[in-house]
Protein backbone atom coordinates (compact mmCIF):
# COMPACT_ATOMS: atom_id res chain seq x y z
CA UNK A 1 25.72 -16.13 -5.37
CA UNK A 2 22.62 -16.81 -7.49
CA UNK A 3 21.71 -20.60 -7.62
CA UNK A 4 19.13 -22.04 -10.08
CA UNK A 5 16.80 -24.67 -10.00
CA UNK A 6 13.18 -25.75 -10.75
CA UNK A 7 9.98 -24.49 -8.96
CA UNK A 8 9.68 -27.42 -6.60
CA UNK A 9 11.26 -25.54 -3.71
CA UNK A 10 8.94 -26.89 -0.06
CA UNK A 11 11.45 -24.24 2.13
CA UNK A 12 10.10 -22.88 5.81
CA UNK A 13 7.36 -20.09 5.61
CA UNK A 14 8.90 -17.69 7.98
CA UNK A 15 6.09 -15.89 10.06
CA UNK A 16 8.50 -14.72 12.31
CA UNK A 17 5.85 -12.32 14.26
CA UNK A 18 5.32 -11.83 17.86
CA UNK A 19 8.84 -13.06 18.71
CA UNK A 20 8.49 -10.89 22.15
CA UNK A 21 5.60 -9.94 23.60
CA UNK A 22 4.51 -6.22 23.92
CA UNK A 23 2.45 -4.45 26.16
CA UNK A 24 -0.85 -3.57 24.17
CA UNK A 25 -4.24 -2.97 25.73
CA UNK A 26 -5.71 -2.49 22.38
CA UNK A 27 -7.87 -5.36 20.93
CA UNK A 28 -6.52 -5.52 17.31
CA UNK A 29 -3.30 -4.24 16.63
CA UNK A 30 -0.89 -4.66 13.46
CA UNK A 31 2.82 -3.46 13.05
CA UNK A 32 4.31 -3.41 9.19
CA UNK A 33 7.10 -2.76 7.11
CA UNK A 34 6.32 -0.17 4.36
CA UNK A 35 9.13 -1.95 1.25
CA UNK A 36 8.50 -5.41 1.96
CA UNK A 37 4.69 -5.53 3.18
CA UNK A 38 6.48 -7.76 5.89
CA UNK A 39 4.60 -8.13 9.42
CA UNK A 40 6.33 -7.63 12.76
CA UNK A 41 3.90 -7.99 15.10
CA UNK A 42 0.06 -8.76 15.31
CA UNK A 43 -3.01 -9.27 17.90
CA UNK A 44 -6.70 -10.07 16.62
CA UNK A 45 -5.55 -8.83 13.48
CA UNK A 46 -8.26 -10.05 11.55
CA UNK A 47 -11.31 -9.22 13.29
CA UNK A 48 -13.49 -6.69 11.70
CA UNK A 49 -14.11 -3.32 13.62
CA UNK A 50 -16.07 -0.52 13.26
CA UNK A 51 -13.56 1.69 11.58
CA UNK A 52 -14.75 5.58 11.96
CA UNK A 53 -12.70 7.86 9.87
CA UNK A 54 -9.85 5.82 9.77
CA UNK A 55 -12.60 4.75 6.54
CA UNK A 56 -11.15 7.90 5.33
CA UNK A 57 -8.20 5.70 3.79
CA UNK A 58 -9.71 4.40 1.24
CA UNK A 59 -11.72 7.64 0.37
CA UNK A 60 -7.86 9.36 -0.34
CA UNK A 61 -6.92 6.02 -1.47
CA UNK A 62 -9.54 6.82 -4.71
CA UNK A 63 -8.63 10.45 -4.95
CA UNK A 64 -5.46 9.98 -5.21
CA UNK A 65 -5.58 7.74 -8.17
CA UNK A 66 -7.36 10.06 -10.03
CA UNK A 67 -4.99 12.78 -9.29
CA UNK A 68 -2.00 11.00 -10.19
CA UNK A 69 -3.15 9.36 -12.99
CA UNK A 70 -4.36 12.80 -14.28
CA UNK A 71 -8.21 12.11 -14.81
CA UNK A 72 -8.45 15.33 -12.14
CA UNK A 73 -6.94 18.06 -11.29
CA UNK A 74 -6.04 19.51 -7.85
CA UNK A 75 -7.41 23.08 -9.44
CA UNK A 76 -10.99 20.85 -9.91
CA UNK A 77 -13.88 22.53 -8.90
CA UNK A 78 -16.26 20.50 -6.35
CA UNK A 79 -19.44 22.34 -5.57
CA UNK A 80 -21.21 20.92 -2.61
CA UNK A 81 -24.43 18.96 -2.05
CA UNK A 82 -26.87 19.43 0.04
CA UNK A 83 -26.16 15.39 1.07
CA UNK A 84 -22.94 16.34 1.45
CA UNK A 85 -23.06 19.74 3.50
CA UNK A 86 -25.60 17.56 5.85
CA UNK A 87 -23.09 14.95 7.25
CA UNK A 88 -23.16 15.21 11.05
CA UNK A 89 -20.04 14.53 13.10
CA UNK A 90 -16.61 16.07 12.01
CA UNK A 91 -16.96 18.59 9.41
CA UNK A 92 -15.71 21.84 8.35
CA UNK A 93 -19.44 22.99 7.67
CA UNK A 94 -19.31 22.83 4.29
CA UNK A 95 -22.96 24.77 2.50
CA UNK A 96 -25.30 22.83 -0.08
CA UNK A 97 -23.95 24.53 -3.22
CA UNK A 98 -20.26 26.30 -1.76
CA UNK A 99 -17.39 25.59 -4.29
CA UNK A 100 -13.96 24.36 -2.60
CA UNK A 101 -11.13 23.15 -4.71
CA UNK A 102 -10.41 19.39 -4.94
CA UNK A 103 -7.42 20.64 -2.90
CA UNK A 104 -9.17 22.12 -0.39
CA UNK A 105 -11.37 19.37 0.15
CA UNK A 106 -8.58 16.81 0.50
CA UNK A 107 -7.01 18.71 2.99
CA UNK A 108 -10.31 19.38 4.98
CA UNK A 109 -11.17 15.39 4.26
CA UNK A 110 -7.16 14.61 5.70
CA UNK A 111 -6.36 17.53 8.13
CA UNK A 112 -9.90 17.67 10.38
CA UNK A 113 -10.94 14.37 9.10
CA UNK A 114 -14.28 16.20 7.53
CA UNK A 115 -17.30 14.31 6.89
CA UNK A 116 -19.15 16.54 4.79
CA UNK A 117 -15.75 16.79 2.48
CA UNK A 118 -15.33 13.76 1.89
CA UNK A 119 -18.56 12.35 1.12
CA UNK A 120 -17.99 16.08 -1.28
CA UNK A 121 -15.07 14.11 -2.29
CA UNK A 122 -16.81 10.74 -3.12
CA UNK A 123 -19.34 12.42 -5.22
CA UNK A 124 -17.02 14.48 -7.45
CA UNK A 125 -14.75 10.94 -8.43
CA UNK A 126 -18.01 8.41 -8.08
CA UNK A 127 -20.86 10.93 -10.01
CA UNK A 128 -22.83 9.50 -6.33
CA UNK A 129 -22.03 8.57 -2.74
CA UNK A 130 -23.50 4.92 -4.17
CA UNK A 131 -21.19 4.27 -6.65
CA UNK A 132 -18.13 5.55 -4.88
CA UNK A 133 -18.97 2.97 -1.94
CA UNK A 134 -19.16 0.28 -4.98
CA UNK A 135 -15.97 1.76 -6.09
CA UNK A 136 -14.48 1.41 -2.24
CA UNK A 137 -15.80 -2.46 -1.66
CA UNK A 138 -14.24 -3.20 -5.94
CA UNK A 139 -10.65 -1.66 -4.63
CA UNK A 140 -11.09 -3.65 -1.49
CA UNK A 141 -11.58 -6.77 -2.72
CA UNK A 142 -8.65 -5.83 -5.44
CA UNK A 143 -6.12 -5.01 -2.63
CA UNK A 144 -6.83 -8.14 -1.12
CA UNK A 145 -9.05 -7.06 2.08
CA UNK A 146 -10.53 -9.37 2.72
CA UNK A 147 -12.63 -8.36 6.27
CA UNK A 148 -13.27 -5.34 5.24
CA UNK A 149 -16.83 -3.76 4.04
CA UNK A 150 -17.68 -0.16 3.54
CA UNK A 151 -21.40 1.54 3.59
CA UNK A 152 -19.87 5.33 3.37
CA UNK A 153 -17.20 7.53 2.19
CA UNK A 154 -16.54 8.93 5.99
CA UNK A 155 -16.91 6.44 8.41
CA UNK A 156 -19.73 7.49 9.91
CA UNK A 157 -21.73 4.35 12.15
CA UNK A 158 -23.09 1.96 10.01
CA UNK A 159 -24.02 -1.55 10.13
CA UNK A 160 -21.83 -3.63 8.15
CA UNK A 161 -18.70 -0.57 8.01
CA UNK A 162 -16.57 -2.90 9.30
CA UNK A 163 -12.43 -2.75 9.20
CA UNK A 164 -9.60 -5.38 9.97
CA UNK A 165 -5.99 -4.33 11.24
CA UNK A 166 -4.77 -6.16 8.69
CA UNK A 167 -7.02 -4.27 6.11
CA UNK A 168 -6.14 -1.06 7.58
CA UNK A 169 -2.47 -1.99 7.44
CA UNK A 170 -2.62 -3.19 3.48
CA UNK A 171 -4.52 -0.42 2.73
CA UNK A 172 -2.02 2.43 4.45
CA UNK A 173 0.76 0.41 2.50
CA UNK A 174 -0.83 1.01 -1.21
CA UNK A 175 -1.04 4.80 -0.30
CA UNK A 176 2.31 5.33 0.73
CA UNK A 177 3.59 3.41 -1.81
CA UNK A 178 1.89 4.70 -4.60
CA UNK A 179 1.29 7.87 -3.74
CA UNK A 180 3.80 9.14 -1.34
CA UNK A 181 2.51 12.53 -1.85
CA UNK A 182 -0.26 11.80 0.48
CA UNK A 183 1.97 12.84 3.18
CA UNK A 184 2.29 16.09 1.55
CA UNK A 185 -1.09 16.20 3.83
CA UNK A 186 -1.14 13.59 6.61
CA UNK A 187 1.57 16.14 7.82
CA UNK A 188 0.20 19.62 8.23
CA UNK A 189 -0.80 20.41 11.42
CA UNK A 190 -2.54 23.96 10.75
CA UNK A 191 -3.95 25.17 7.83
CA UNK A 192 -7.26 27.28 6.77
CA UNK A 193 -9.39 27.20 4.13
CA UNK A 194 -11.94 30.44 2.89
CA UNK A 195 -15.92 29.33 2.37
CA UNK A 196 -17.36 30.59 -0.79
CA UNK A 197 -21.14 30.99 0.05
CA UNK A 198 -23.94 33.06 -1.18
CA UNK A 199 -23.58 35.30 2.97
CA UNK A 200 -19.66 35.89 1.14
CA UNK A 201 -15.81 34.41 2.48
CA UNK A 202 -14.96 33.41 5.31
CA UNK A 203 -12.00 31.85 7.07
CA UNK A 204 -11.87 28.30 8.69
CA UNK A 205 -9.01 26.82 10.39
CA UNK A 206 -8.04 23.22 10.17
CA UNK A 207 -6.28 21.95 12.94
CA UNK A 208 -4.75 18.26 12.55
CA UNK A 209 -6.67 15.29 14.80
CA UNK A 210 -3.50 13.71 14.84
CA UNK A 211 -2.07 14.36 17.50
CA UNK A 212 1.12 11.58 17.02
CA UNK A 213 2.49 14.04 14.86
CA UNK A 214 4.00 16.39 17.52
CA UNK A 215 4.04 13.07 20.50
CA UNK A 216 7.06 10.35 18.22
CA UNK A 217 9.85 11.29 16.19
CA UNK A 218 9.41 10.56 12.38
CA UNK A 219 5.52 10.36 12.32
CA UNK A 220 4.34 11.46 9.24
CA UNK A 221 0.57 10.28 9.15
CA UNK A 222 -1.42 8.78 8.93
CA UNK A 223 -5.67 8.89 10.22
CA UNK A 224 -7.11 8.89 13.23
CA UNK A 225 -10.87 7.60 14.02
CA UNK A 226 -13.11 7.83 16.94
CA UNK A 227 -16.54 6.73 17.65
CA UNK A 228 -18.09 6.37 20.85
CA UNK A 229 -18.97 2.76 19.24
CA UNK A 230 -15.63 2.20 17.66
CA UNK A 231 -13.51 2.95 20.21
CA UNK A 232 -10.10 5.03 18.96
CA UNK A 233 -8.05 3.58 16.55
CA UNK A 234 -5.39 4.74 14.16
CA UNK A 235 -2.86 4.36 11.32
CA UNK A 236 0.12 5.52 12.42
CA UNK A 237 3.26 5.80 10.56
CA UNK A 238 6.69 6.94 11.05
CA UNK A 239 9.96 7.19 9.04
CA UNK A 240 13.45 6.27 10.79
CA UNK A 241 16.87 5.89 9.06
CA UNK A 242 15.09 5.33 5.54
CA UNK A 243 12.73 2.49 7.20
CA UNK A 244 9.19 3.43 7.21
CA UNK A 245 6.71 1.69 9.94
CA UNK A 246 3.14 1.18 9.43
CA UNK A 247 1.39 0.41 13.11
CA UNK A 248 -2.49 0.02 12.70
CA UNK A 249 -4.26 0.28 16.07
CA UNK A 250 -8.00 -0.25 16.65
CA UNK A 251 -10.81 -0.26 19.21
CA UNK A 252 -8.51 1.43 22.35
CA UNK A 253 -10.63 2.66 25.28
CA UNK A 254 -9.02 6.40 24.88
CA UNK A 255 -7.07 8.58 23.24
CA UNK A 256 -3.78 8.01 24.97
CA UNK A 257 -4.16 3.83 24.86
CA UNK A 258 -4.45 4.53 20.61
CA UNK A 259 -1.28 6.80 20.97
CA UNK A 260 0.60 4.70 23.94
CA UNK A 261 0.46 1.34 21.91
CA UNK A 262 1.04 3.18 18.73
CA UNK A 263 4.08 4.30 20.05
CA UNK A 264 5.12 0.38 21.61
CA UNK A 265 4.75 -0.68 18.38
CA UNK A 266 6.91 1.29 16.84
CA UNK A 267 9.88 1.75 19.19
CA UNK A 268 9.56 -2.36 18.79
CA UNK A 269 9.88 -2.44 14.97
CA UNK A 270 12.58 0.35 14.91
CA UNK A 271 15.19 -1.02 17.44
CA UNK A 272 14.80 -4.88 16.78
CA UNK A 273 14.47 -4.90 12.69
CA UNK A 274 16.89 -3.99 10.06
CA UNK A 275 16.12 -3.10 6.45
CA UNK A 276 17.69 -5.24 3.88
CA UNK A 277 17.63 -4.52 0.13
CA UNK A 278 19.23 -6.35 -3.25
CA UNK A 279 19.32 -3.86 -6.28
CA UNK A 280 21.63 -6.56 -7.70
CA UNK A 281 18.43 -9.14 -8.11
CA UNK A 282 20.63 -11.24 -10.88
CA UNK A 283 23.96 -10.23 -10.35
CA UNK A 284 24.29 -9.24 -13.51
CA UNK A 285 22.98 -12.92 -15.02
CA UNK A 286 20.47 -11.36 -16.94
CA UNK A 287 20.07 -14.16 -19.96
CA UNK A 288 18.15 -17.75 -18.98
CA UNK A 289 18.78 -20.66 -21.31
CA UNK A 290 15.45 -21.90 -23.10
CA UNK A 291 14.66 -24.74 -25.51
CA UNK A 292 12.66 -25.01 -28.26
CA UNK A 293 13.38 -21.44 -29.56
CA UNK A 294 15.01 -19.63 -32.44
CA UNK A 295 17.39 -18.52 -29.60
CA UNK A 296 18.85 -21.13 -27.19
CA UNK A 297 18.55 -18.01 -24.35
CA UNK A 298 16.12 -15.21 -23.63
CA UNK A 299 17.36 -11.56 -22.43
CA UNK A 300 15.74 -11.04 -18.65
CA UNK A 301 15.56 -8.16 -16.36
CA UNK A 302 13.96 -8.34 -12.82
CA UNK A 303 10.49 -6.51 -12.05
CA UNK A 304 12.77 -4.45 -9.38
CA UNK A 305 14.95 -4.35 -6.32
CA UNK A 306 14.16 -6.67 -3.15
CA UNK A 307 13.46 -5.28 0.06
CA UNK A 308 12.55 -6.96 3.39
CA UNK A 309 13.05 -6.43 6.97
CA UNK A 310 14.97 -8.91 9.20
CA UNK A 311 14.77 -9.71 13.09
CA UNK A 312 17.93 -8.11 14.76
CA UNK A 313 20.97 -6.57 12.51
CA UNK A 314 22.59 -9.91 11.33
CA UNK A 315 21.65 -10.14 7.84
CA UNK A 316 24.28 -12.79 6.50
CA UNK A 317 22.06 -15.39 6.69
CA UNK A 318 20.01 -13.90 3.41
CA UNK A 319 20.67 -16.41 0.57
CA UNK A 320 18.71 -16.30 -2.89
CA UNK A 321 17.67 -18.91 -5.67
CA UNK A 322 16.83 -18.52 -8.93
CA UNK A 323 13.59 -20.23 -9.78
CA UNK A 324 12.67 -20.82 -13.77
CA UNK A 325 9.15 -20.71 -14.29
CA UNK A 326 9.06 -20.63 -17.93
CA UNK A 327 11.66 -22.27 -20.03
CA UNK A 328 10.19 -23.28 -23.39
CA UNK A 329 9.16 -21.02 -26.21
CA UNK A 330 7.10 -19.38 -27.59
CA UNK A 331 7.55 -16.25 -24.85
CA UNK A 332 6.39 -13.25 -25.23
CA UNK A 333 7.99 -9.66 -24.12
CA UNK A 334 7.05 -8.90 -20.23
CA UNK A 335 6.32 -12.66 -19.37
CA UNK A 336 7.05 -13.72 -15.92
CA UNK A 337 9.81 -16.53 -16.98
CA UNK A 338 11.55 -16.84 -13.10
CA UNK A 339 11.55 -15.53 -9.95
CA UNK A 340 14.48 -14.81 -7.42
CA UNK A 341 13.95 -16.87 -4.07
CA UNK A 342 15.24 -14.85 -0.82
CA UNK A 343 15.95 -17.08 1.89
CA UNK A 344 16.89 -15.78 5.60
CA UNK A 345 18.36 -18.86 7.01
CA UNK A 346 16.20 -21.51 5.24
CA UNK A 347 13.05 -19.59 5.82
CA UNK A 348 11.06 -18.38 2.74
CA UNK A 349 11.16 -13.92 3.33
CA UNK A 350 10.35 -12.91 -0.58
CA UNK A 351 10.39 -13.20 -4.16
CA UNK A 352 11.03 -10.54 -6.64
CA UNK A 353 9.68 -11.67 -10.40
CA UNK A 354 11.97 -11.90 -13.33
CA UNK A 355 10.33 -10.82 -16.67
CA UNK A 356 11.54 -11.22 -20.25
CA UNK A 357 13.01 -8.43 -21.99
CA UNK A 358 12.48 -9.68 -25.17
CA UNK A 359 10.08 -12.22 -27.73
CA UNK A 360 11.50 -15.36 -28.57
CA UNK A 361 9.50 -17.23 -30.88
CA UNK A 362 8.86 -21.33 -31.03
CA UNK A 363 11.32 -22.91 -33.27
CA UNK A 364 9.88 -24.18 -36.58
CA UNK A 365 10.45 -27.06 -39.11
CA UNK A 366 11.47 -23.41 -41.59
CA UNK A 367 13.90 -22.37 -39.23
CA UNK A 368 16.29 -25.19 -38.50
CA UNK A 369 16.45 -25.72 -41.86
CA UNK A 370 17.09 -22.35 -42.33
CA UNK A 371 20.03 -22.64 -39.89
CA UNK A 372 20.81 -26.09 -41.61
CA UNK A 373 21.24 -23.77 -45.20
CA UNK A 374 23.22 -20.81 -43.65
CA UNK A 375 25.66 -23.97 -42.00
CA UNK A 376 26.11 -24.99 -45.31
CA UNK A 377 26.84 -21.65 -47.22
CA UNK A 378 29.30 -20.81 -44.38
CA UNK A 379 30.91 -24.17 -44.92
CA UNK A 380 31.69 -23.84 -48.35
CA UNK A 381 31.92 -19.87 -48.71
């Protein structure tokens, strides 16, 4: 049942994370749930690493924003610099002036985690490496990442290229939930591409460097990094019953550390969490009473479903609370004017915002005696 009442609510914060403890050798470690941005488990989550390609993120992050919103094209034509073609490190061995495909490059850039594509990929959407990295830190800083710094498109050694878990972790979440397509790539594990240079075509297979594809059920991406500096670290996430699991590993000794803890995390979130979702946000209440209006009540839908993750399978502890932000007119179309309160047992787990459907203007001197006249008339009519 949906209870109102004012915003003066002082509920529990539930941080209900490290409930057990794991085995992890890693350093900085971060397990999430995709829907509700919830966190199940963390360690050092907060301290900045060096990041290697896992960098690569943000890099798709910006491509794929300009693909979906249309402002380029998969079909795009990227010809390469000679900056570009001379990134060291992982690379497909792209030439100074070769033309690829903005499709080819993302799946060089995603698939064998390419330097030279995707500091191809940074010039195309920035006009310069510069100006993409300015365009990396602005997204940053807009997604909330705040340990988190970035000197180059690829993750190539740096001082000052530094990472969080937690970063990682809110970054992996805006690409999958934005732009699921991503996975489209995250998931191939051989593919090929032809060079265009001025010797002719040739062939050159990509082969996946993530190797957690073929080692856990429901893995579907996301990038690896490796450094001899940075250690190996990894996004790694996996779909299960509808519940997707985002476990962000960094600075592991080897390979098999990044993939064994990867793989601890997510056995943890999958057998101990449930998902829990509300499509019914109002329950069908979808008016709230207002004063000082030309209507008494303003028409209200919520922004969308609630979703959230709970600690074992007993979710009959989830209560919610309607919270009125904004009662008094003037309100405009698409104001926040409540929110829905979910409550697991007392403890605060979410909010999902309630917007107005419509305009309801402030109630003037002209109008109540407008509704004073038409009284009248009705009276005697």
């Amino acid at each position: 049942m949906l209870l109102e009442e004012n915003d003066n609510d002082s509920s529990k914060d539930a941080k209900e994370v490290n409930a057990v403890e794991l085995d992890i050798e890693s350093p900085s470690v971060l397990l999430m749930e995709l829907n509700s941005g919830k966190i199940l488990y963390e360690k050092d989550a907060d301290t900045p690493r060096r990041p290697a390609s896992v960098t690569k993120l943000m890099t798709m992050l910006l491509a794929f924003e300009k693909i979906d919103s249309e402002q380029v094209s998969l079909e795009d034509v990227i010809t390469v610099s000679e900056h570009a073609a001379s990134m060291g490190g992982s690379q497909v061995y792209l030439e100074s002036g070769e033309k690829q495909s903005v499709e080819d490059i993302l799946k060089c850039m995603i698939v064998s985690s390419a330097n030279d594509a995707a500091t191809a990929m940074a010039e195309y959407i920035g006009g310069s490496e510069p100006t993409f990295i300015d365009m990396m830190n602005q997204r940053a800083a807009e997604l909330g990442m705040t340990n988190s710094h970035f000197e180059n498109a690829c993750g190539l050694e740096a001082e000052g290229h530094l990472m969080s878990a937690r970063d990682v972790a809110i970054l992996s979440r805006e690409l999958l939930l934005n732009h699921p397509s991503v996975t489209n790539y995250t998931t191939i594990w051989m593919d090929s591409i032809t060079h265009h240079t001025a010797r002719g075509d040739s062939e050159f297979g990509l082969a996946n460097t993530n190797k957690f594809l073929k080692k856990y059920e429901g893995a579907n991406g996301l990038k690896t990094g490796y450094t001899s500096a940075a250690g190996f670290s990894m996004s790694a996430t996996a779909v299960r019953n509808g519940t997707t699991l985002i476990a962000v590993v960094m600075g592991s000794k080897t390979k098999d550390i990044r993939y064994k803890d990867a793989a601890t995390l997510l056995d943890y979130g999958f057998s101990s969490c449930t998902p829990y979702t509300d499509d019914k946000v109002l329950d069908g209440n979808n008016h709230i009473k207002i004063s000082d209006g030309v209507k008494n009540k303003i028409a209200v839908n919520a922004r969308g479903p609630f979703n959230c993750v709970v600690t074992g399978n007993d979710t009959s502890g989830i209560t919610k609370k309607l919270v009125v932000l904004k009662e008094e007119a003037p309100i405009k179309k698409g104001d926040v004017v409540a929110k829905v309160k979910y409550y697991d047992n007392g403890n605060d787990i979410g909010s999902v915002d309630i917007i107005a459907a419509e305009a309801v203007d402030k109630l003037k001197y002209k109008n109540v005696l407008d509704k004073m006249f038409k009284k009248y008339i009705n009276i005697y009519d």
